[in-house]
C-alpha atoms as a PDB file:
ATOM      1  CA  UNK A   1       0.000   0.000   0.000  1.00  0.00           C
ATOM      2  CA  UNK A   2       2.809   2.511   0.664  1.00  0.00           C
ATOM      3  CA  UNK A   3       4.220   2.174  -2.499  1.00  0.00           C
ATOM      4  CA  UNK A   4       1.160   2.635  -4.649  1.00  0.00           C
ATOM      5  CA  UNK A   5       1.030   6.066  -2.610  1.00  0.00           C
ATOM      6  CA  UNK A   6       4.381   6.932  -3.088  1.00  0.00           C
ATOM      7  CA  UNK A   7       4.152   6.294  -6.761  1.00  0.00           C
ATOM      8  CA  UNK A   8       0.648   8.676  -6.524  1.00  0.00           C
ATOM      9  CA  UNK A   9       2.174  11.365  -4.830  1.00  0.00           C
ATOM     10  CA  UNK A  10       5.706  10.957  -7.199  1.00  0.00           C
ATOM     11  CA  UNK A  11       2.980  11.036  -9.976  1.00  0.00           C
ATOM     12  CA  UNK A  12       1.632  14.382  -8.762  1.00  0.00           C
ATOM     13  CA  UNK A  13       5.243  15.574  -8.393  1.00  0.00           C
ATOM     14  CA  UNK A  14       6.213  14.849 -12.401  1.00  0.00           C
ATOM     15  CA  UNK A  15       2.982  16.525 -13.437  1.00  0.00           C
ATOM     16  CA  UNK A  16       3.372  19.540 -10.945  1.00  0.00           C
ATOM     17  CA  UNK A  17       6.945  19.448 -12.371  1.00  0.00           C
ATOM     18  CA  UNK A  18       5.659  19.501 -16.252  1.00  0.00           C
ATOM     19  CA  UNK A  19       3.173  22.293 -15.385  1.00  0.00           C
ATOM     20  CA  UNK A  20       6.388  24.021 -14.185  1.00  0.00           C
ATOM     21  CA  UNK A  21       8.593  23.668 -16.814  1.00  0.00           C
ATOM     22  CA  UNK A  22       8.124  24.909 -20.485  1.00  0.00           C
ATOM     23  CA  UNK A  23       9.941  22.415 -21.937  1.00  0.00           C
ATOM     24  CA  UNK A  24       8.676  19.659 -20.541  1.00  0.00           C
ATOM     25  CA  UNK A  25       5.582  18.352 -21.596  1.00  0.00           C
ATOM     26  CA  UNK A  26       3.766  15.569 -19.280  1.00  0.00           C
ATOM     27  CA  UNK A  27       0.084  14.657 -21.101  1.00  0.00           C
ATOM     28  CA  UNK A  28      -2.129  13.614 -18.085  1.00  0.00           C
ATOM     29  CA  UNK A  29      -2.119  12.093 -14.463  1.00  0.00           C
ATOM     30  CA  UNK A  30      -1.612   8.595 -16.451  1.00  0.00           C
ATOM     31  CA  UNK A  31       1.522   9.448 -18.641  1.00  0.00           C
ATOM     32  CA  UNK A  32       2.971  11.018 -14.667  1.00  0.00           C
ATOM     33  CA  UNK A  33       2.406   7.746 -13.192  1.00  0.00           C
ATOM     34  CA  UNK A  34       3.871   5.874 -16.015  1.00  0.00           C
ATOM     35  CA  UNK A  35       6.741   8.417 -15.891  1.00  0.00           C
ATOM     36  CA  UNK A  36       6.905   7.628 -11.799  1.00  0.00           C
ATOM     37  CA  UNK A  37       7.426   4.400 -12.490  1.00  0.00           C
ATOM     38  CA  UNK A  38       9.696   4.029 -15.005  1.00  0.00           C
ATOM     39  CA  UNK A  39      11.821   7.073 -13.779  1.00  0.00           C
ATOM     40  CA  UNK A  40      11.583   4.996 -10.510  1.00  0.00           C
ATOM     41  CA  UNK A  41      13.093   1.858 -11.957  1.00  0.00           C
ATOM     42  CA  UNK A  42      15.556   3.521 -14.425  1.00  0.00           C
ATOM     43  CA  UNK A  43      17.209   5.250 -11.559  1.00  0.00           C
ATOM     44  CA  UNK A  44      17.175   2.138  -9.054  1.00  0.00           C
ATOM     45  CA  UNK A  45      19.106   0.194 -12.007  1.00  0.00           C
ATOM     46  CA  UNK A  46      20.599   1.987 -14.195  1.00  0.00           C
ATOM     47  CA  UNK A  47      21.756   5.030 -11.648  1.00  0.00           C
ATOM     48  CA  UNK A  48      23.905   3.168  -9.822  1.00  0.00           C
ATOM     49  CA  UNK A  49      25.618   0.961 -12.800  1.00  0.00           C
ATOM     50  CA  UNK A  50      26.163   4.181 -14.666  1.00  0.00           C
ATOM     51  CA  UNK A  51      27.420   6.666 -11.535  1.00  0.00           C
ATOM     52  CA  UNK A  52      29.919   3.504 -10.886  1.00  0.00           C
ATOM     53  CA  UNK A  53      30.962   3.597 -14.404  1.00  0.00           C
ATOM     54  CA  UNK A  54      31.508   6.988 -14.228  1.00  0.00           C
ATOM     55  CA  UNK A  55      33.101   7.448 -10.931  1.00  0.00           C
ATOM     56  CA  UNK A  56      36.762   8.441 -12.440  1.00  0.00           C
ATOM     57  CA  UNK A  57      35.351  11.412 -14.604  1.00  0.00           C
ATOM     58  CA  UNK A  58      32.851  12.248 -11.686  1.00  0.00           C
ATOM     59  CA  UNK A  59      35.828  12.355  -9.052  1.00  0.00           C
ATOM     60  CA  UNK A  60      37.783  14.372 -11.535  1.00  0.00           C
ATOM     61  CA  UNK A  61      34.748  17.187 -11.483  1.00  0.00           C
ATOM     62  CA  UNK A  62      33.843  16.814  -7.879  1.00  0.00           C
ATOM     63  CA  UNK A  63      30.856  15.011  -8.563  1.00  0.00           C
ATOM     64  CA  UNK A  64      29.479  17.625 -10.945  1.00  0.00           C
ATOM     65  CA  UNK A  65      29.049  14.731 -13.601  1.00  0.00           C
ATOM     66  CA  UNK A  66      26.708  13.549 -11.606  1.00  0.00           C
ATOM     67  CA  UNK A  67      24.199  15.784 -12.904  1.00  0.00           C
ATOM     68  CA  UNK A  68      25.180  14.550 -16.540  1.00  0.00           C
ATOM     69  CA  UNK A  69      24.121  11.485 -15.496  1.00  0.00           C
ATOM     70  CA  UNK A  70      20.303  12.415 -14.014  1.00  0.00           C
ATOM     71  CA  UNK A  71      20.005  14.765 -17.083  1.00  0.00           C
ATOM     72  CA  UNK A  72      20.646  11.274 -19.412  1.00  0.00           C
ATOM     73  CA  UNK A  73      18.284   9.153 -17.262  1.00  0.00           C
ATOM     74  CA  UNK A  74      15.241  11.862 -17.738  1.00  0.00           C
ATOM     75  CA  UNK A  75      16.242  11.601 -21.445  1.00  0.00           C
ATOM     76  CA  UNK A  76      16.219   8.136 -21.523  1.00  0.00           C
ATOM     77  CA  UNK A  77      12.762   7.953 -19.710  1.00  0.00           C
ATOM     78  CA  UNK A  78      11.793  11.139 -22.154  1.00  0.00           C
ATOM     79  CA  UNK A  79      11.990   8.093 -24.862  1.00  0.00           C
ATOM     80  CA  UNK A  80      10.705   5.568 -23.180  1.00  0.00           C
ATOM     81  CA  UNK A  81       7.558   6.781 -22.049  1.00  0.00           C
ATOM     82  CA  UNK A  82       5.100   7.601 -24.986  1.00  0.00           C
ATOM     83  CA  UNK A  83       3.269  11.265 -23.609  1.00  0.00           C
ATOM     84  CA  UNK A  84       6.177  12.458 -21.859  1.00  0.00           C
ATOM     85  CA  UNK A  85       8.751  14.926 -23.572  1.00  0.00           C
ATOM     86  CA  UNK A  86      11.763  16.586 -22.728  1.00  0.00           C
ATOM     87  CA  UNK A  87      12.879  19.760 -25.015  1.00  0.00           C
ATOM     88  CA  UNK A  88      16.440  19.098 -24.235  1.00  0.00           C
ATOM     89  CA  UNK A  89      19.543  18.218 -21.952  1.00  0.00           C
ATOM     90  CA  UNK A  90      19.087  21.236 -19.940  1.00  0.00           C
ATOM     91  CA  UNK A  91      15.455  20.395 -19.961  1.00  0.00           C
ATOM     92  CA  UNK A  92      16.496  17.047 -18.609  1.00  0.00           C
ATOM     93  CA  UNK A  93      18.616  18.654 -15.937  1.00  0.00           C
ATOM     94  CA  UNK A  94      15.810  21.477 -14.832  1.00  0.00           C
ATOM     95  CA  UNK A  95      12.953  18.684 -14.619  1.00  0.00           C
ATOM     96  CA  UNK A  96      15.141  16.390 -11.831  1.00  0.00           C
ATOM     97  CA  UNK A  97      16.389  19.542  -9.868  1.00  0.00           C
ATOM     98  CA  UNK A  98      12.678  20.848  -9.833  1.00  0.00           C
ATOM     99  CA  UNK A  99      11.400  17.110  -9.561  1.00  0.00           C
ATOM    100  CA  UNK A 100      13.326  16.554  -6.740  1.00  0.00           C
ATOM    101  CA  UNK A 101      12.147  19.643  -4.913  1.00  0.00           C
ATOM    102  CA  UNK A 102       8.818  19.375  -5.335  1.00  0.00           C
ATOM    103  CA  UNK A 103       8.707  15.613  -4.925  1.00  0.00           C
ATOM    104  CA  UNK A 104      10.180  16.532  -1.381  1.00  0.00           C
ATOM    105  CA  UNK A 105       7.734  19.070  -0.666  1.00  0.00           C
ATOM    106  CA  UNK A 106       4.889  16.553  -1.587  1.00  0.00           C
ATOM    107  CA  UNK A 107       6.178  13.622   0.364  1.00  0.00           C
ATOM    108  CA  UNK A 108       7.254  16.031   3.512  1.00  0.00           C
ATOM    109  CA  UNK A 109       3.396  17.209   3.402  1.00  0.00           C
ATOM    110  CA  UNK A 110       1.843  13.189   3.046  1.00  0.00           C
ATOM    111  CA  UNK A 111       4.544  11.391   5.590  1.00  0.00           C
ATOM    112  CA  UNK A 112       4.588   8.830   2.921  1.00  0.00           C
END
């Protein structure tokens, strides 16, 4: 049960997030949860493999290619999920940072 509402309230984070952004475009409370989801898995799976692959070049810039790294995930996802576009890398990159803040906000405000 938790984690249907923590995809639900992610959900309302992505579409908050794509009501935010110009250049992201999310088409409805189904495409968000579909984008939850797969965002979800993407970064549980592919996040780590690729950060651990790129640990030399991201120790080399602090960590700043880190953020190279989110902004290819969200592109990836931007692909996957039919409904859900991204305008471009820095789109990518502006969608997570905002993401992450408002999917904070959201899950500060449910407890979930």
């Amino acid at each position: 049960m938790n984690i249907i509402l923590n995809i639900l309230v992610s959900a309302a984070a992505v579409l908050v997030t794509g009501r935010l952004l110009s250049g992201v475009t999310v088409d409805g409370y189904g495409t968000a949860i579909l984008v939850a989801i797969v965002l979800g898995v993407v970064n549980a799976v592919l996040g780590p493999i690729l950060l651990a692959l790129t640990l030399p070049i991201n120790v080399l810039t602090l960590g700043l290619f880190t953020f190279v790294v989110i902004g290819a995930l969200v592109m990836l996802v931007a692909a996957l999920v039919p409904g859900f576009k991204v305008a471009s890398f820095w789109w990518a990159l502006g969608f997570a940072f905002v993401l992450a803040l408002v999917n904070s906000v959201f899950h500060a405000v449910t407890r979930v």
